[in-house]
Protein backbone atom coordinates (compact mmCIF):
# COMPACT_ATOMS: atom_id res chain seq x y z
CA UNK A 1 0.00 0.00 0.00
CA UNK A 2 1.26 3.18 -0.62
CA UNK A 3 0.60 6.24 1.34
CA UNK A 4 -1.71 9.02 0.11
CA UNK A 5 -1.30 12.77 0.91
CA UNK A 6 -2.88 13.07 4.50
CA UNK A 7 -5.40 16.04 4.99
CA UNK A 8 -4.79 18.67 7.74
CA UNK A 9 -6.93 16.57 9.86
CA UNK A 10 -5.62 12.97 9.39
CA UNK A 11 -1.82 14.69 10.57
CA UNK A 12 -3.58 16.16 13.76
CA UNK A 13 -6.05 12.92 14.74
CA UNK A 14 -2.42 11.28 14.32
CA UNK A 15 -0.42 13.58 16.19
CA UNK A 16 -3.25 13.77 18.87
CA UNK A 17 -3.80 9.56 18.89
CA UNK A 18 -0.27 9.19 20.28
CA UNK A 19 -0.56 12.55 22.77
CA UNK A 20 2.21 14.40 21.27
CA UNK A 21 2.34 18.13 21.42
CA UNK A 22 3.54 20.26 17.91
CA UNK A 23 7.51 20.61 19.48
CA UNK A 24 7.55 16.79 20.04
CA UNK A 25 6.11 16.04 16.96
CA UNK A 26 7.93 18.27 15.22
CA UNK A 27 11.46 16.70 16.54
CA UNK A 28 10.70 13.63 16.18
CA UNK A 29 10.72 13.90 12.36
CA UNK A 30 13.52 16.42 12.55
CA UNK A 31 12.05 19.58 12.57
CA UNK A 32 14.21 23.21 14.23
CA UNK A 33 10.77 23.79 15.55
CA UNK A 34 6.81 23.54 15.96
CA UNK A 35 6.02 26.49 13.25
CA UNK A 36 6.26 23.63 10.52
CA UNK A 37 4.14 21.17 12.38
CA UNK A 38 1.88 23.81 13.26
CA UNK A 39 1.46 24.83 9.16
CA UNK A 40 0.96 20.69 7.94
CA UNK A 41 -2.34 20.83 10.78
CA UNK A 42 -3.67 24.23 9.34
CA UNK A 43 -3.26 23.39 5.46
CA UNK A 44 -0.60 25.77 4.96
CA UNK A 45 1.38 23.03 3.77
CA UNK A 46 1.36 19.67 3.09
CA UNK A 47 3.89 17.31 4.72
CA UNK A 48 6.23 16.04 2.83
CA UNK A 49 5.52 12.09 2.04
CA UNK A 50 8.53 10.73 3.57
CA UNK A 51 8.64 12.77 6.49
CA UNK A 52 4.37 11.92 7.44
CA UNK A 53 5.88 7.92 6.63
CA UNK A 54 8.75 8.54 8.99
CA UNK A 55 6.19 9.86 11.56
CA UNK A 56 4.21 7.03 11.20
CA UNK A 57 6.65 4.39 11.60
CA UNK A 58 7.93 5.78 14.68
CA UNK A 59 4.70 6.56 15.93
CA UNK A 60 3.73 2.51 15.48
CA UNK A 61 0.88 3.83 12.50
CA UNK A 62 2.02 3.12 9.83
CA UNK A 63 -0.35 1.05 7.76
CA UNK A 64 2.08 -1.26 6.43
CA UNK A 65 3.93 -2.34 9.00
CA UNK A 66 3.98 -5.07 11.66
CA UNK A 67 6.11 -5.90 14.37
CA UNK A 68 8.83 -9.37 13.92
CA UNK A 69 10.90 -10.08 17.08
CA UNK A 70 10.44 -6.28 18.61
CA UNK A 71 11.42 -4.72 14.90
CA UNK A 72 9.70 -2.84 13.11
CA UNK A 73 9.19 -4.38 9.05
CA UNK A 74 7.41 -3.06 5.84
CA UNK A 75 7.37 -5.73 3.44
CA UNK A 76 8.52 -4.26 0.15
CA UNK A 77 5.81 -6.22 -1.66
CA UNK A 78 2.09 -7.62 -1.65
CA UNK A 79 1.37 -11.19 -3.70
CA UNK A 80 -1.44 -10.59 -6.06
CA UNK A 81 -4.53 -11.18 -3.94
CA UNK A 82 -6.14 -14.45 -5.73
C-alpha cells in the first residue's frame, strides 16, 4: 500500500492519537521547531511524504507495518490477492 497525501486533519487525529504536542512532533521527524508542524495541521502546507511515513513508523501507525521479534518491518511487496 502506498501512502496518500494526508489532509490537515488525518496529521492532527495522528499527532493527537499518540498525545504528542507540535515541538515533540515536530522533533521527532527532525524539525528546528513547531512552526512547521503547526502549518501541515492548518493546510498551509502539506507534509512532505517521507517525512508523514517517517512519523508514522515511529509513531507505530504506519499502515504497512507489523512488528517481527520487537522490529519494526514493511514488506517491500504484496502477492497478487487471488
Amino acid at each position: 500500500m502506498s501512502l496518500h497525501q494526508p489532509t490537515k486533519r488525518e496529521v492532527t487525529v495522528a499527532r493527537e492519537r499518540v498525545k504528542l504536542t507540535l515541538q515533540q512532533a515536530a522533533k521527532l521527524v527532525h524539525l528546528s521547531g513547531h512552526a512547521r508542524w503547526s502549518e501541515y495541521e492548518s493546510g498551509k502546507r502539506n507534509i512532505e511524504i517521507s517525512r508523514w511515513e517517517l512519523f508514522l513508523l515511529k509513531t507505530g501507525q504506519h499502515p504497512d507495518a507489523c512488528t517481527v521479534n520487537g522490529m519494526v518491518v514493511i514488506p517491500l511487496h504484496r502477492p497478487l490477492p487471488g
